[in-house]
Protein backbone atom coordinates (compact mmCIF):
# COMPACT_ATOMS: atom_id res chain seq x y z
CA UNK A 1 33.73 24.57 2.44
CA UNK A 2 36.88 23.59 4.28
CA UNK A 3 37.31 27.27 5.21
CA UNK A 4 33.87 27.69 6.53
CA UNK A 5 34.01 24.70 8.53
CA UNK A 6 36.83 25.39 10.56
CA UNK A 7 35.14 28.85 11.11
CA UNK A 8 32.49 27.56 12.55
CA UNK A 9 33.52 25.22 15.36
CA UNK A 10 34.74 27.52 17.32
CA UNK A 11 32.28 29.89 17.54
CA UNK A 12 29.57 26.62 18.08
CA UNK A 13 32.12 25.49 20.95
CA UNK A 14 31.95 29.11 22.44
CA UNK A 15 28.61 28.91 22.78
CA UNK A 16 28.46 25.73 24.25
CA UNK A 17 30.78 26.87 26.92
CA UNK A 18 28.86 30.07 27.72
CA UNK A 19 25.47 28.61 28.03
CA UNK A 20 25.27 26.96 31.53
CA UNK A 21 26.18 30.35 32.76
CA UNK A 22 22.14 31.58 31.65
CA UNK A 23 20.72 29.41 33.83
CA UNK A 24 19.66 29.67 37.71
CA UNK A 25 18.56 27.69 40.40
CA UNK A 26 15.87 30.20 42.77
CA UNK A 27 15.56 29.50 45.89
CA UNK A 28 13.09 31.91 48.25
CA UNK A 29 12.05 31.45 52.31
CA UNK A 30 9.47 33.46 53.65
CA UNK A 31 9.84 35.62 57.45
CA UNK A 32 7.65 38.55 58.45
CA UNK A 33 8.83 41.34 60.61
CA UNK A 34 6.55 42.84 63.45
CA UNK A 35 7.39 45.98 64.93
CA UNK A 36 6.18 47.13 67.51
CA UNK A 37 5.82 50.46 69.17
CA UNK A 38 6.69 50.41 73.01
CA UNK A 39 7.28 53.22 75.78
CA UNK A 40 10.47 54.58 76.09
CA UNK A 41 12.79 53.36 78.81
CA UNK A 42 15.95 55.24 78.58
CA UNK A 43 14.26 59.22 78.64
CA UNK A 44 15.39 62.57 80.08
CA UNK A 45 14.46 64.35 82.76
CA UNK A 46 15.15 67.86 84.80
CA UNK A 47 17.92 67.86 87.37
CA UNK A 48 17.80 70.11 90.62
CA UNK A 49 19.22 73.17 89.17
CA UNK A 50 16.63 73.22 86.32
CA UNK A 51 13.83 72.50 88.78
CA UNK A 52 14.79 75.14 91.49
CA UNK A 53 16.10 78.18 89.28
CA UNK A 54 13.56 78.11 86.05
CA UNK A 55 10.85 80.67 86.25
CA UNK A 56 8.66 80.84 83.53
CA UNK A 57 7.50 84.49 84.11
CA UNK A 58 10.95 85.15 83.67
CA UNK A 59 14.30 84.50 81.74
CA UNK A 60 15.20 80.90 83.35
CA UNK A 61 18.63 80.23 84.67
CA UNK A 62 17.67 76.54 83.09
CA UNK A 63 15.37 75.32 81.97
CA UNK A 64 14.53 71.24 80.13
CA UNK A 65 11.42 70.51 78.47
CA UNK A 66 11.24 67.16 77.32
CA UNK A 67 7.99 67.37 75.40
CA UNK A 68 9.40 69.28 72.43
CA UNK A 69 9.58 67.52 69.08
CA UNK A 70 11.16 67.37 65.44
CA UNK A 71 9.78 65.60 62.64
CA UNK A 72 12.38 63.72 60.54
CA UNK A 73 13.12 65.07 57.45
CA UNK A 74 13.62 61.23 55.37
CA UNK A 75 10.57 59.48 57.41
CA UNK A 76 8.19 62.05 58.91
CA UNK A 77 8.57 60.19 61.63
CA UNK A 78 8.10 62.88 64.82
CA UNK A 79 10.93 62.53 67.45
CA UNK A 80 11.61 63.97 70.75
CA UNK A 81 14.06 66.51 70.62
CA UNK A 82 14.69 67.76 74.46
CA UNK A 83 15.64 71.76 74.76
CA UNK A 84 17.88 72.70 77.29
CA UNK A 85 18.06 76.27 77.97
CA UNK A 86 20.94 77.55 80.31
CA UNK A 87 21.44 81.49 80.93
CA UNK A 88 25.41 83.01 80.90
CA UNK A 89 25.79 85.98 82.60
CA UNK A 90 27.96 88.96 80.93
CA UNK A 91 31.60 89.10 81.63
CA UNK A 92 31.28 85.67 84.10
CA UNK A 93 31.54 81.73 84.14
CA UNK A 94 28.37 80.06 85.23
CA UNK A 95 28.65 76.47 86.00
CA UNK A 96 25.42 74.31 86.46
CA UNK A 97 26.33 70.64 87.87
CA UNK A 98 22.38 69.25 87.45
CA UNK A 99 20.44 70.17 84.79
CA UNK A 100 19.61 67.28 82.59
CA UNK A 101 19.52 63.67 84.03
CA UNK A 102 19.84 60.45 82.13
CA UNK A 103 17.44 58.54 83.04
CA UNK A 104 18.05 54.36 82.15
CA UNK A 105 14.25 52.53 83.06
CA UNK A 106 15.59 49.63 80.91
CA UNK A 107 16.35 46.19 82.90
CA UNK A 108 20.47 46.30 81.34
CA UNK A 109 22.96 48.96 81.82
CA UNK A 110 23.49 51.39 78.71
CA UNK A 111 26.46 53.12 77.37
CA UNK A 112 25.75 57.05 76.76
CA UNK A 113 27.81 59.16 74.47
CA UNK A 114 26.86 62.69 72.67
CA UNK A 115 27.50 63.72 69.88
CA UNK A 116 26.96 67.33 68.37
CA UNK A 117 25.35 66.55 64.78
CA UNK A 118 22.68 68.06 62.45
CA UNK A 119 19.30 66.91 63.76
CA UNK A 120 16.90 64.59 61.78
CA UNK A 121 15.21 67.64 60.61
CA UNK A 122 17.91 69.08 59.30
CA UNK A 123 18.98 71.84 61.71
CA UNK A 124 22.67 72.78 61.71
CA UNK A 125 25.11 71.31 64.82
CA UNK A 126 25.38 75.27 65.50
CA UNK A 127 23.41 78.29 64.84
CA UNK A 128 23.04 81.51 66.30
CA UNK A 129 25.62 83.64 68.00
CA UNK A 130 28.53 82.82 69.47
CA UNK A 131 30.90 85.31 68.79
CA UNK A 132 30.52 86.32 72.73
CA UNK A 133 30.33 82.46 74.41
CA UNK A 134 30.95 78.96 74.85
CA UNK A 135 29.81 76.31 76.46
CA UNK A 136 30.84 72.54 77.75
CA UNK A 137 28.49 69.88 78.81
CA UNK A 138 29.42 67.06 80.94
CA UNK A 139 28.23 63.87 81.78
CA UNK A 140 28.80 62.08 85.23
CA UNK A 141 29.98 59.40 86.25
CA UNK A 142 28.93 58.82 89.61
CA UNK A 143 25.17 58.84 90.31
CA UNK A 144 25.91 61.27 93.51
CA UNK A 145 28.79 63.78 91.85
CA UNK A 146 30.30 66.76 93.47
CA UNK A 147 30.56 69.93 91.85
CA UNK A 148 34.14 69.96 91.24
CA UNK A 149 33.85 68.97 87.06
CA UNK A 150 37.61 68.31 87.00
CA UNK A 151 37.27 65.60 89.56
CA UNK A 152 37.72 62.28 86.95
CA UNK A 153 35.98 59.87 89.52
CA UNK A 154 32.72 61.92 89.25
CA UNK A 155 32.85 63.40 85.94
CA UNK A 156 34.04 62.48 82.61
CA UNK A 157 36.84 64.47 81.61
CA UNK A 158 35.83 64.54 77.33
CA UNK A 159 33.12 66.82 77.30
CA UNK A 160 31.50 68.30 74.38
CA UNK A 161 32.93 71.96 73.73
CA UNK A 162 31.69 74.62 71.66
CA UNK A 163 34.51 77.36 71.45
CA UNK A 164 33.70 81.12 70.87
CA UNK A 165 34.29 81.97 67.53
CA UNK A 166 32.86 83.72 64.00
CA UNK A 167 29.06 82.67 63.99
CA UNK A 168 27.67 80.15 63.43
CA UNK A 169 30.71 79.06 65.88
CA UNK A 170 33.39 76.76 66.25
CA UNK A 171 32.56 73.05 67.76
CA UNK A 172 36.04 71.85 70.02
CA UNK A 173 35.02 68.67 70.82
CA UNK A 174 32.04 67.16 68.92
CA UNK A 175 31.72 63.91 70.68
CA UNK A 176 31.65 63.36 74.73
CA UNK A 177 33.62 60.16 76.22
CA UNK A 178 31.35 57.53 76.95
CA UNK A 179 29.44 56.73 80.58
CA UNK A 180 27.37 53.85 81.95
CA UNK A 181 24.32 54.15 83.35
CA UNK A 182 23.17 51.27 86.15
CA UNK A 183 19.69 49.92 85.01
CA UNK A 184 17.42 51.64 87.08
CA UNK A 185 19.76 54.71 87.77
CA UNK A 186 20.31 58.02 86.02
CA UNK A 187 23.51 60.37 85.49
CA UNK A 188 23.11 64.14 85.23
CA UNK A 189 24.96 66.30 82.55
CA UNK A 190 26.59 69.72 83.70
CA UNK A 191 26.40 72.79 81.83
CA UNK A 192 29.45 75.55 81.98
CA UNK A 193 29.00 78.66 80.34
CA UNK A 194 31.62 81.97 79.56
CA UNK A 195 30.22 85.27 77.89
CA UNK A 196 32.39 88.15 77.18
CA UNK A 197 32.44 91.06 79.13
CA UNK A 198 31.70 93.71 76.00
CA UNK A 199 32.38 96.49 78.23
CA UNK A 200 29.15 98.69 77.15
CA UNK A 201 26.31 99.67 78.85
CA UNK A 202 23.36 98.42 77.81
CA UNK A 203 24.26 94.69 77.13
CA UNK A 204 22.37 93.28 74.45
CA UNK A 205 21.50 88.95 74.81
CA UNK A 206 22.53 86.95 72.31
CA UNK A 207 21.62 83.17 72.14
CA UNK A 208 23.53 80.22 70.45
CA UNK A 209 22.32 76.90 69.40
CA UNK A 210 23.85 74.21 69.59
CA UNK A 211 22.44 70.42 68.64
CA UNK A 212 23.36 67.19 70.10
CA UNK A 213 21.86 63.45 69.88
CA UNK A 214 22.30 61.11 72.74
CA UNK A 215 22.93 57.97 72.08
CA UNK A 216 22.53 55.00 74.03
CA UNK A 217 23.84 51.70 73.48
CA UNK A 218 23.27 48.39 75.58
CA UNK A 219 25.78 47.56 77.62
């Protein structure tokens, strides 16, 4: 009996101990969340060179339509995804200064960066060909630039750069350096484009993809 006894205070003790531990105290507050849908105020739009040179009776030298769309793959949710189309020329630089503006409608200044990435639907950053080109897109930073892009004070000098290379391509730099946009102002975004010279007759076109999401942050 004396045996048993001294068995069993501990494990009576233990359990003592433990049981405060079971027990809670719940406390719950109540909120509600409204969202609401509004009209967009930072949007895209066509700059000058997109404007004066597309021809839709023929291949455009640019071209921005704003109205295109991709449904997200997680939500179903359908987003705006603009489509820029910009023409190279065989064995030659092209350089378009205007032909996507940033437009900010909102009453605060936003910060814009882009960023090549996979878009919500799950298209790849690149696809296509590019074994024969590559491309850089800047942004402005003066609402009135000139056309020299290496001028700092007008353009920002990180630009996103997809390099020539094996398909589906090689991205250089995936993320541009970061501008402001004034409320109530817009910045354009320049296009540059290289295509080999293949030294045939009888050039075939080739077109590469590549996919970007702009993102803008109050400032």
């Amino acid at each position: 009996m004396k045996i048993r006894g001294r068995l069993g205070l501990p494990i009576i003790a233990v359990l003592l101990i433990a049981a405060p531990a079971a027990a809670s105290v719940l406390t719950q507050t109540f909120g509600k969340g409204d969202v609401t849908a509004a009209a967009a105020c930072f949007t895209r739009a066509e700059g000058a060179d997109a404007i004066a040179y597309a021809n839709n009776a023929q291949d455009p030298y640019a071209d921005v339509d704003t109205t295109s769309t991709v449904t997200d793959a997680t939500s179903g949710v359908i987003l705006v995804q603009d489509t820029v189309t910009v023409t190279g020329y065989e064995g030659a630089r092209v350089t378009y200064t205007d032909v996507i503006r940033f437009v900010n409608g909102c009453d605060h200044p936003i910060n814009l960066t882009l960023k090549v990435e996979n878009d919500p639907a799950g298209g790849a950053d690149l696809s296509g060909t590019w074994t024969d080109k590559a491309v850089k897109l800047y942004l402005a930073e003066s609402a009135t630039p000139g056309t020299d892009l290496s001028l700092a004070t007008d353009w920002n000098q990180t630009y996103i750069h997809v390099a020539k290379g094996n398909t589906p391509g090689s991205v250089a730099t995936a993320t541009s350096g970061t501008v402001t946009i004034p409320a109530g102002s817009q910045l354009q975004g320049a296009f540059v484009i290289e295509v080999d010279d293949d030294g045939a007759a009888g050039f075939t076109p080739t077109t590469g993809t590549f996919r970007y999401t702009a993102e803008a942050i109050s400032g």
